[in-house]
C-alpha atoms as a PDB file:
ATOM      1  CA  UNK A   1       0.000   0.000   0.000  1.00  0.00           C
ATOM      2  CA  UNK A   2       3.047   2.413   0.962  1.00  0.00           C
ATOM      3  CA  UNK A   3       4.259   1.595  -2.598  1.00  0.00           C
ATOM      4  CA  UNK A   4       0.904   2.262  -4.856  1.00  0.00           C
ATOM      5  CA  UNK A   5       0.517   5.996  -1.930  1.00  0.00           C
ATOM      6  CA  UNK A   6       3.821   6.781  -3.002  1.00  0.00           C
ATOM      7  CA  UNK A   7       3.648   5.966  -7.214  1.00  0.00           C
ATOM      8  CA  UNK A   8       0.292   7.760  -7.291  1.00  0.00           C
ATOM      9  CA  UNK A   9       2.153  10.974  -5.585  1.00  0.00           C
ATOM     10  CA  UNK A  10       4.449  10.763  -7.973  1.00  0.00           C
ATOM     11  CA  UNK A  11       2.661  10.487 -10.318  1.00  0.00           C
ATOM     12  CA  UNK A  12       0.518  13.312  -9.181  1.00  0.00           C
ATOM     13  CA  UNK A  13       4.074  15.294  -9.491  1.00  0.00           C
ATOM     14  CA  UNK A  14       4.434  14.999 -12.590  1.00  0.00           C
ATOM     15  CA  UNK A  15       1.537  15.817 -14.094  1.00  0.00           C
ATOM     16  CA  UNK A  16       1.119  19.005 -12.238  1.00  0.00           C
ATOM     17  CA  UNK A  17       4.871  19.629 -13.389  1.00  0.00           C
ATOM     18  CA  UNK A  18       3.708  18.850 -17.484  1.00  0.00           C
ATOM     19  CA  UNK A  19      -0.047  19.892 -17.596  1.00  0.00           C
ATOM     20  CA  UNK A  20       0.984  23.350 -17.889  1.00  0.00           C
ATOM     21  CA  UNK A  21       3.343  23.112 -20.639  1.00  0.00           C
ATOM     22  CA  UNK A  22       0.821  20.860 -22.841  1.00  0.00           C
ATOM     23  CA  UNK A  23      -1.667  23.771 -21.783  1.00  0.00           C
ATOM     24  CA  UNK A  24       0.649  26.554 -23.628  1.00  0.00           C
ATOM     25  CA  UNK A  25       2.132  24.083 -26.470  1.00  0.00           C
ATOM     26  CA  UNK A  26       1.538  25.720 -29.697  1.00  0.00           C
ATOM     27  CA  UNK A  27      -0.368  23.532 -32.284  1.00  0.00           C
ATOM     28  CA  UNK A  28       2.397  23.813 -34.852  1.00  0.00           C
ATOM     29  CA  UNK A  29       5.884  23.386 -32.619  1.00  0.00           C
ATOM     30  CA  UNK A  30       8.828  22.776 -34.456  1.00  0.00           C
ATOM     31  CA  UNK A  31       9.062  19.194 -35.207  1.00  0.00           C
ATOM     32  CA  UNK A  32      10.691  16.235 -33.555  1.00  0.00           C
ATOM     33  CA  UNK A  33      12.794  15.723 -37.108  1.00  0.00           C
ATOM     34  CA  UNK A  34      14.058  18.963 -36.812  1.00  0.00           C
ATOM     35  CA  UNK A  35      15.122  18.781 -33.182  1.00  0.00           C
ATOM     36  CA  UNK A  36      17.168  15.565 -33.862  1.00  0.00           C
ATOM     37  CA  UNK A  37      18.785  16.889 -37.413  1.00  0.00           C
ATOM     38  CA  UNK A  38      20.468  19.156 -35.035  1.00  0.00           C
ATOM     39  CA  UNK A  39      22.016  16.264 -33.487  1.00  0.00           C
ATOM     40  CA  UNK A  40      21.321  17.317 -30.133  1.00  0.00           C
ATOM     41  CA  UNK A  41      22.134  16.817 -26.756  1.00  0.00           C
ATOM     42  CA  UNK A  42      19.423  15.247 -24.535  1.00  0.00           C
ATOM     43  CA  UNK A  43      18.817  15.413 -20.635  1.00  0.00           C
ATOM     44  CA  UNK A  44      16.341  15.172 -17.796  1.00  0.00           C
ATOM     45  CA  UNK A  45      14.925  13.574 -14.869  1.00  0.00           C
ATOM     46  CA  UNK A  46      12.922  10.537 -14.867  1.00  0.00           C
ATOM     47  CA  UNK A  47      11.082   8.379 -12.128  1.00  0.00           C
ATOM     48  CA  UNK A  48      11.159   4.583 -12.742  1.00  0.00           C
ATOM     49  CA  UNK A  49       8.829   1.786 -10.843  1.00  0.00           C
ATOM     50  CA  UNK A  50       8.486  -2.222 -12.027  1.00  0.00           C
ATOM     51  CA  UNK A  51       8.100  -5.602 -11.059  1.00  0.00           C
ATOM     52  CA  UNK A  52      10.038  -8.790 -11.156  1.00  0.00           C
ATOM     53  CA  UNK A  53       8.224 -11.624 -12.568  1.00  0.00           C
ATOM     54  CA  UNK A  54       8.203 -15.798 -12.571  1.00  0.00           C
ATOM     55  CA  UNK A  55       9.661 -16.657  -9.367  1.00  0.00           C
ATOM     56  CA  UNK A  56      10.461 -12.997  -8.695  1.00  0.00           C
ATOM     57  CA  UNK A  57       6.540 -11.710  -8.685  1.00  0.00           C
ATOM     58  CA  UNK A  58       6.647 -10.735  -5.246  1.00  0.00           C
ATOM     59  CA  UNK A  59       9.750  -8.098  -6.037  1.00  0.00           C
ATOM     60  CA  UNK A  60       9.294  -4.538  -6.493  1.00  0.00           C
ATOM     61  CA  UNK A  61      11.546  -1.797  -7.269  1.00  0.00           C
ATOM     62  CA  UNK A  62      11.078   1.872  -8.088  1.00  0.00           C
ATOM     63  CA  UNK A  63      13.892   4.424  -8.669  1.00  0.00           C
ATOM     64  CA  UNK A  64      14.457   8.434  -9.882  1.00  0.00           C
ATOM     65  CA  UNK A  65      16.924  10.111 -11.550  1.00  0.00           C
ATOM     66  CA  UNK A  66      19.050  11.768 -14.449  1.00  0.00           C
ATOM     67  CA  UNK A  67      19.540  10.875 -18.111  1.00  0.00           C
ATOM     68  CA  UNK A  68      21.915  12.557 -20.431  1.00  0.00           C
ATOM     69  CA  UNK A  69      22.671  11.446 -24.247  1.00  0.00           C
ATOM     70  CA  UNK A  70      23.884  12.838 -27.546  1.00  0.00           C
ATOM     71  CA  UNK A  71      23.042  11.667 -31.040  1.00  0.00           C
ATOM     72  CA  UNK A  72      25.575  11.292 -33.265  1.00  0.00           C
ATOM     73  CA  UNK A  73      24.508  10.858 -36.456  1.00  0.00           C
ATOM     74  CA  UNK A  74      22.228  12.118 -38.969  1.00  0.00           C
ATOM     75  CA  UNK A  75      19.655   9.720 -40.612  1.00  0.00           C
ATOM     76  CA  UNK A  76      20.610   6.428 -41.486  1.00  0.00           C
ATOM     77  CA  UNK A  77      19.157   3.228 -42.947  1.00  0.00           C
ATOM     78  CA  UNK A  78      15.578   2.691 -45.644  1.00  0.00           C
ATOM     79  CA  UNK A  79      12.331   2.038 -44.762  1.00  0.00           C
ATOM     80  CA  UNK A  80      11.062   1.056 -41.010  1.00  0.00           C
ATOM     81  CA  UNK A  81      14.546   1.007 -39.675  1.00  0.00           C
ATOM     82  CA  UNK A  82      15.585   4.436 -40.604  1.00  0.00           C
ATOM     83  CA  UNK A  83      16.887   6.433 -37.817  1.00  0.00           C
ATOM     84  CA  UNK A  84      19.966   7.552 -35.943  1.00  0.00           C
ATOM     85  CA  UNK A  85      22.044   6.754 -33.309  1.00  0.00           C
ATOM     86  CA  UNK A  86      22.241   8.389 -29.949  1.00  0.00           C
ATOM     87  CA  UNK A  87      24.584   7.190 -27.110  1.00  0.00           C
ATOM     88  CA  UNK A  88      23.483   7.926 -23.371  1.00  0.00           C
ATOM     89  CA  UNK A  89      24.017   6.979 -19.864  1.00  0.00           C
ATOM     90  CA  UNK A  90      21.902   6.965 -16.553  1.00  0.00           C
ATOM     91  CA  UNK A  91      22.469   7.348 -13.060  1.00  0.00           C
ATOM     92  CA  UNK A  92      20.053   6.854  -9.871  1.00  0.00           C
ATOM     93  CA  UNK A  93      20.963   7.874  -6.811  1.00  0.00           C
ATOM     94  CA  UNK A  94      17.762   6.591  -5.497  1.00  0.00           C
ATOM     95  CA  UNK A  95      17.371   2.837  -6.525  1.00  0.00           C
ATOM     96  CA  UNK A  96      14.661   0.447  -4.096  1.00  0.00           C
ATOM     97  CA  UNK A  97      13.730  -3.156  -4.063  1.00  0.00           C
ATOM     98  CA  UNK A  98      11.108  -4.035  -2.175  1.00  0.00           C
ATOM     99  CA  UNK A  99      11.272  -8.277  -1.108  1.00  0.00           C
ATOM    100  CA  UNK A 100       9.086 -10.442   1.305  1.00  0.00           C
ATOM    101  CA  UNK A 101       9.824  -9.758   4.960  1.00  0.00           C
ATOM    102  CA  UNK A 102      12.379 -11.604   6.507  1.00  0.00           C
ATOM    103  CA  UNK A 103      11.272 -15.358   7.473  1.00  0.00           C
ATOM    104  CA  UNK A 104      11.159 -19.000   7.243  1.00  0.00           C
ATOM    105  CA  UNK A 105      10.982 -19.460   3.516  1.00  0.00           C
ATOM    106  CA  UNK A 106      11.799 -22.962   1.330  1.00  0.00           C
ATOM    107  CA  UNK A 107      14.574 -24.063  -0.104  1.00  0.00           C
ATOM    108  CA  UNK A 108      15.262 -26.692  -2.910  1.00  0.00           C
ATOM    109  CA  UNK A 109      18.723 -27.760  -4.021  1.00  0.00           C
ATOM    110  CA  UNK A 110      18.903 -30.241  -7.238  1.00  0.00           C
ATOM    111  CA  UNK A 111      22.087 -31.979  -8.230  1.00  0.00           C
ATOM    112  CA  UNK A 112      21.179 -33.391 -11.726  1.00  0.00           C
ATOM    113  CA  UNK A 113      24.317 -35.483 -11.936  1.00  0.00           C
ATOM    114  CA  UNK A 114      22.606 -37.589  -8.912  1.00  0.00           C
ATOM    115  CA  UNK A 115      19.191 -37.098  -9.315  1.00  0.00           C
ATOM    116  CA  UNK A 116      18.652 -35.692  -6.246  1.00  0.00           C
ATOM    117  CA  UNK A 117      16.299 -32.847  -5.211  1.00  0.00           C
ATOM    118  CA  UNK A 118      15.271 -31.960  -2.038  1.00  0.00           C
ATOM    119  CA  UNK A 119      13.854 -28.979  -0.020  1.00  0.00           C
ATOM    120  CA  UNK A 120      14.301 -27.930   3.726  1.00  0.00           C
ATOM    121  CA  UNK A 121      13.118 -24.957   5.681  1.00  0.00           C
ATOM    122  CA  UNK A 122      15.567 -22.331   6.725  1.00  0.00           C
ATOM    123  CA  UNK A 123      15.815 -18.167   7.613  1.00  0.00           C
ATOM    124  CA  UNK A 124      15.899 -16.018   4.259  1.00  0.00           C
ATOM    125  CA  UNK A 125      16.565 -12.269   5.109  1.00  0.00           C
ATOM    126  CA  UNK A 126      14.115  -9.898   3.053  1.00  0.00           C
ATOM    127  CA  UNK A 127      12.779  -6.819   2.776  1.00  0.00           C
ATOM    128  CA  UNK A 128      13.222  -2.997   1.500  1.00  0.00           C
ATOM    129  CA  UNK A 129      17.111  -2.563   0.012  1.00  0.00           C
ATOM    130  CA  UNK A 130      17.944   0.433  -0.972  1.00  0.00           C
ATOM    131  CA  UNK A 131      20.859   1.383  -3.170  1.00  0.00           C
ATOM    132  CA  UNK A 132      22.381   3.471  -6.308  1.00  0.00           C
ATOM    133  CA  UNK A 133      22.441   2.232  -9.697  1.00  0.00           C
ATOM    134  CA  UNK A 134      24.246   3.583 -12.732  1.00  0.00           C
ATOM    135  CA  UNK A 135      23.790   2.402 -16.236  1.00  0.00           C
ATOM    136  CA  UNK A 136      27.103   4.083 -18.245  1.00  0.00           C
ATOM    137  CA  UNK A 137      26.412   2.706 -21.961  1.00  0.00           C
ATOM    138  CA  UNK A 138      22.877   2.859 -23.255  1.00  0.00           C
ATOM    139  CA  UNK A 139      23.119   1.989 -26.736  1.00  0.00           C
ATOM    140  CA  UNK A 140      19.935   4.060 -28.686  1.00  0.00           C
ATOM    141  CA  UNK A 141      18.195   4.162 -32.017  1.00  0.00           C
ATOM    142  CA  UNK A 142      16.292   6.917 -32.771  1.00  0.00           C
ATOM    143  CA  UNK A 143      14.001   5.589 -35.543  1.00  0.00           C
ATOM    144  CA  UNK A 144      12.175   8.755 -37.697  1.00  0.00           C
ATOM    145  CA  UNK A 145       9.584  10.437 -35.888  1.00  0.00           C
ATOM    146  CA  UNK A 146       6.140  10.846 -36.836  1.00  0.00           C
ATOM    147  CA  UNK A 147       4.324  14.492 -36.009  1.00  0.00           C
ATOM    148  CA  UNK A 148       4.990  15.029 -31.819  1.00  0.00           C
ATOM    149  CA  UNK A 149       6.433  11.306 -31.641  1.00  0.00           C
ATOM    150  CA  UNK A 150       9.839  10.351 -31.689  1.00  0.00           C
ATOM    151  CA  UNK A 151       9.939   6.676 -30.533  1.00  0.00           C
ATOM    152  CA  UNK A 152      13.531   4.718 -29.967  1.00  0.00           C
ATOM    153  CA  UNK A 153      15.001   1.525 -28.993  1.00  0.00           C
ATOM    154  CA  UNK A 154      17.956   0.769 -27.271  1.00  0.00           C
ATOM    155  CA  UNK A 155      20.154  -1.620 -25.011  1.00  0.00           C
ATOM    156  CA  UNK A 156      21.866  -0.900 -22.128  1.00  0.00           C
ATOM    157  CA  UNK A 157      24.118  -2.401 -19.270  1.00  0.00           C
ATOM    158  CA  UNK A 158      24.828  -1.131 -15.784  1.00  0.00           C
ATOM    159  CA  UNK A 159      25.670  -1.833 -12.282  1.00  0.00           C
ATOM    160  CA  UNK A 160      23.472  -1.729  -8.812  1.00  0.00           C
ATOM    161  CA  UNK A 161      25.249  -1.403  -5.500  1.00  0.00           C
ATOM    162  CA  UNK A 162      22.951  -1.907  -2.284  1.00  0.00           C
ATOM    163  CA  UNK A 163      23.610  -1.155   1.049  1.00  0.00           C
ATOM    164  CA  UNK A 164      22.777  -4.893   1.839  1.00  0.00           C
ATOM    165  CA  UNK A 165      23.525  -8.295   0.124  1.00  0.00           C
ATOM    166  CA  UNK A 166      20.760  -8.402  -2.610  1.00  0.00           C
ATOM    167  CA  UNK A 167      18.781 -10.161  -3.373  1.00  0.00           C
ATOM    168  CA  UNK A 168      17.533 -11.479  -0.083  1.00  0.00           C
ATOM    169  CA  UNK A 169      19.380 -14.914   0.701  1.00  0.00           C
ATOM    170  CA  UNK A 170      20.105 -17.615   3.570  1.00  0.00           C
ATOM    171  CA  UNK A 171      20.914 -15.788   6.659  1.00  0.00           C
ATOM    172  CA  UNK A 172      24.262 -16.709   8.618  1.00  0.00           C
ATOM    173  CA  UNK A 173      24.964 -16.893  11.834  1.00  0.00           C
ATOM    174  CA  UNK A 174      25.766 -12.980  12.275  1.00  0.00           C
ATOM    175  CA  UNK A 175      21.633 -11.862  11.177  1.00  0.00           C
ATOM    176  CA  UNK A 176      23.449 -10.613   7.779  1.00  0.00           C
ATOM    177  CA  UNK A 177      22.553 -12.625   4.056  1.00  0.00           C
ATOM    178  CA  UNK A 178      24.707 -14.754   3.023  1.00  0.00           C
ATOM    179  CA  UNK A 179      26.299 -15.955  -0.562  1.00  0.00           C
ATOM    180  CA  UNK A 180      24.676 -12.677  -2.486  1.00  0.00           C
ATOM    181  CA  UNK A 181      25.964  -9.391  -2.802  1.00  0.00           C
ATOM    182  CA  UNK A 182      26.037  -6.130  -3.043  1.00  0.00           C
ATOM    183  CA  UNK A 183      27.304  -5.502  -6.086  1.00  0.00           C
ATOM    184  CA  UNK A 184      25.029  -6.697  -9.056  1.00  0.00           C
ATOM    185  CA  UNK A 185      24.844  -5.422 -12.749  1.00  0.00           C
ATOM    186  CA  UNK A 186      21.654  -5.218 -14.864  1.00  0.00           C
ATOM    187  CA  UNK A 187      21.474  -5.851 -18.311  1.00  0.00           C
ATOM    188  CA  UNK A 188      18.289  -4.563 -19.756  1.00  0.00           C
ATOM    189  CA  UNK A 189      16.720  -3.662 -23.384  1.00  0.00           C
ATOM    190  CA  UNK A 190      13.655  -1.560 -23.764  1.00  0.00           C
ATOM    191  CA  UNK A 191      10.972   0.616 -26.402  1.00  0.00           C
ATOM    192  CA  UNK A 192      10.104   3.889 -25.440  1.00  0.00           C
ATOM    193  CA  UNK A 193       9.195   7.036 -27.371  1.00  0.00           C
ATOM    194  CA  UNK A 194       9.326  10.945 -27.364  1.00  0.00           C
ATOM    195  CA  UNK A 195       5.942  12.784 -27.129  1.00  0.00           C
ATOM    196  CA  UNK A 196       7.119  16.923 -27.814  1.00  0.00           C
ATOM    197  CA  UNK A 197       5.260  19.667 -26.265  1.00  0.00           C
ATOM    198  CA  UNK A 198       7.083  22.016 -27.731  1.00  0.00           C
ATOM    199  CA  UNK A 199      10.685  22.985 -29.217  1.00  0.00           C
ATOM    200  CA  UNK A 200      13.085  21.160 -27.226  1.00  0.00           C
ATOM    201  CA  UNK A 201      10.783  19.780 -24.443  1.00  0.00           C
ATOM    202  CA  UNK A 202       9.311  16.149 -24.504  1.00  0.00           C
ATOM    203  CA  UNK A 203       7.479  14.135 -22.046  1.00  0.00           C
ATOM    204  CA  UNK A 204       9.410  10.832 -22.226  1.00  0.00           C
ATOM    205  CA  UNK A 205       7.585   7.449 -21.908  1.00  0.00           C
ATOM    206  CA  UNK A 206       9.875   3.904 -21.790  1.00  0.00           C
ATOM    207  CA  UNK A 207       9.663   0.226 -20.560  1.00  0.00           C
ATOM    208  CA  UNK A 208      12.290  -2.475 -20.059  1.00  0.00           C
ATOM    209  CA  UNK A 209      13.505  -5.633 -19.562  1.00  0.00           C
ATOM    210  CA  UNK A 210      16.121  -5.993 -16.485  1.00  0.00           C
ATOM    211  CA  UNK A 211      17.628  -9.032 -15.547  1.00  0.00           C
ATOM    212  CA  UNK A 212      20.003  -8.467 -12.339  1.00  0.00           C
ATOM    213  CA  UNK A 213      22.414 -10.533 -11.410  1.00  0.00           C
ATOM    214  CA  UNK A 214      26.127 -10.662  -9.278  1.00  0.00           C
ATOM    215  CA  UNK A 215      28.106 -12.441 -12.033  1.00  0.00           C
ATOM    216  CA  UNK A 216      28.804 -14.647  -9.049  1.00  0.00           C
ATOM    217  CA  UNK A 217      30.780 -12.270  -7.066  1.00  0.00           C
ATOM    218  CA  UNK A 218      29.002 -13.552  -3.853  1.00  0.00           C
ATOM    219  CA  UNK A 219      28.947 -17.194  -3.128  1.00  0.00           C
ATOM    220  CA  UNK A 220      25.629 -17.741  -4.540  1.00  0.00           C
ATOM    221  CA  UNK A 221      23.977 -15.799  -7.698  1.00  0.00           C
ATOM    222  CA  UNK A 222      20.009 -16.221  -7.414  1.00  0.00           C
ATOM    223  CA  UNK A 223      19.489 -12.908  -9.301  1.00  0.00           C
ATOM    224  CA  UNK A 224      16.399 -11.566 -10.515  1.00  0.00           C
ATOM    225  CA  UNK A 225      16.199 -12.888 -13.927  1.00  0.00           C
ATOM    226  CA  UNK A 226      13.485 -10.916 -15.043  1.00  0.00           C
ATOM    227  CA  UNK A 227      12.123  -7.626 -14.263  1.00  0.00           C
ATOM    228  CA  UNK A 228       9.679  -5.302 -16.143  1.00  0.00           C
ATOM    229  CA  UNK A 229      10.619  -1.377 -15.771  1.00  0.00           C
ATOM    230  CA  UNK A 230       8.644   1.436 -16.590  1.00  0.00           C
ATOM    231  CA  UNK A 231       9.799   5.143 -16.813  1.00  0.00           C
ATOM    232  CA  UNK A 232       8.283   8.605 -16.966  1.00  0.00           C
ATOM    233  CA  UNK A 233      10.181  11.209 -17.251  1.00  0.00           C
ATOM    234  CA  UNK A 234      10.921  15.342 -18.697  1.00  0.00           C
ATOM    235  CA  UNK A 235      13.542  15.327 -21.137  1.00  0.00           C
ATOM    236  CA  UNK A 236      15.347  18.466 -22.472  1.00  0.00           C
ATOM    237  CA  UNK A 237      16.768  18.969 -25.917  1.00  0.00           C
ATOM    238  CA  UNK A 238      19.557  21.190 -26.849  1.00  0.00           C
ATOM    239  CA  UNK A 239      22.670  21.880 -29.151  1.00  0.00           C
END
């Protein structure tokens, strides 16, 4: 319930933050083609909130922050895939997940080469982990835009560091998790488009793939292997 209070706030935010510049858009701004042959520079802020999924369901994370980018080339490609290519980065200095509370949870352990799988009961940490994440390469194509709408696509890889071994795991002896860490990167690919007010100003809609995982830097890598991500944010264009 905290979670949905706090999304609908922010959501509240920003639409009291863009009503007023759809209110004084002009119906003939310059167009999104335009902004891009200039090969601009892009940045703004953006508020993200998602969901793991499969075995993950119960996972939530939300997250804010800044985007900056620059696209480098002028129009390339025929047909559907004609576009050009921007290069960006992201960082969040306000990254959440939000697990089950700490408690008696199952565990299974398999060893194919035996044929053996069994389950015992045991303490799993859990809970809200909070962290920063920073995602240094986002790899962007801006494909043409049509009227207001400049939609993209793009891949992207960066690196979460929490405050406590995520995701939840065994606990040890000392109360702390155990074979996870706090170090994890993210790997993620995602749509999202451009909807322009006005010259230079867009209202920037995205969603993503995430898979996070430790690379096995902790003992164990259990990883979220799939989580859905959804952005809104205010982007800026400019030369």
């Amino acid at each position: 319930m905290k979670i949905r209070n706090f999304a609908l706030v922010v959501a509240a935010f920003c639409c009291a933050a863009v009503l007023p510049a759809i209110a004084q858009t002009s119906s003939t701004p310059d167009s999104p083609a335009a902004t891009l042959a200039k090969l601009p520079w892009e940045y703004g802020p953006f508020f993200q909130g998602g969901n793991g999924i499969g075995d993950r369901s119960s996972f939530h994370f939300t997250a804010a922050g800044m985007r900056l980018g620059k696209v480098f080339t002028h129009p390339l490609l025929p047909g559907v895939l004609r576009g050009q290519f921007e290069l960006a980065g992201e960082i969040m200095p306000w990254w959440q997940a939000f697990t089950p509370p700490q408690g008696i949870q199952p565990v299974t352990i398999s060893d194919p080469a035996a044929g053996v799988t069994f389950t015992y009961n045991t303490l799993v940490g859990g809970g809200t982990y909070t962290g920063v994440s920073v995602t240094p390469v986002i790899f962007r194509w801006d494909f043409k835009p049509r009227r207001r709408f400049a939609p993209w696509f793009q891949a992207a890889g960066g690196v979460i560091y929490t405050t406590h071994k995520f995701p939840p795991d065994v606990l040890v002896p000392h109360g702390e998790p155990g074979g996870t860490s706090v170090w994890n990167f993210s790997p993620q690919g995602g749509i999202g488009v451009h909807y322009f007010l006005r010259s230079g100003h867009a209202i920037t809609l995205s969603g993503s793939g995430v898979h996070i995982s430790s690379a096995s830097l902790g003992d164990h890598n259990p990883g979220v292997n799939a989580s859905v991500m959804f952005q809104i944010g205010y982007t800026f264009f400019s030369r």
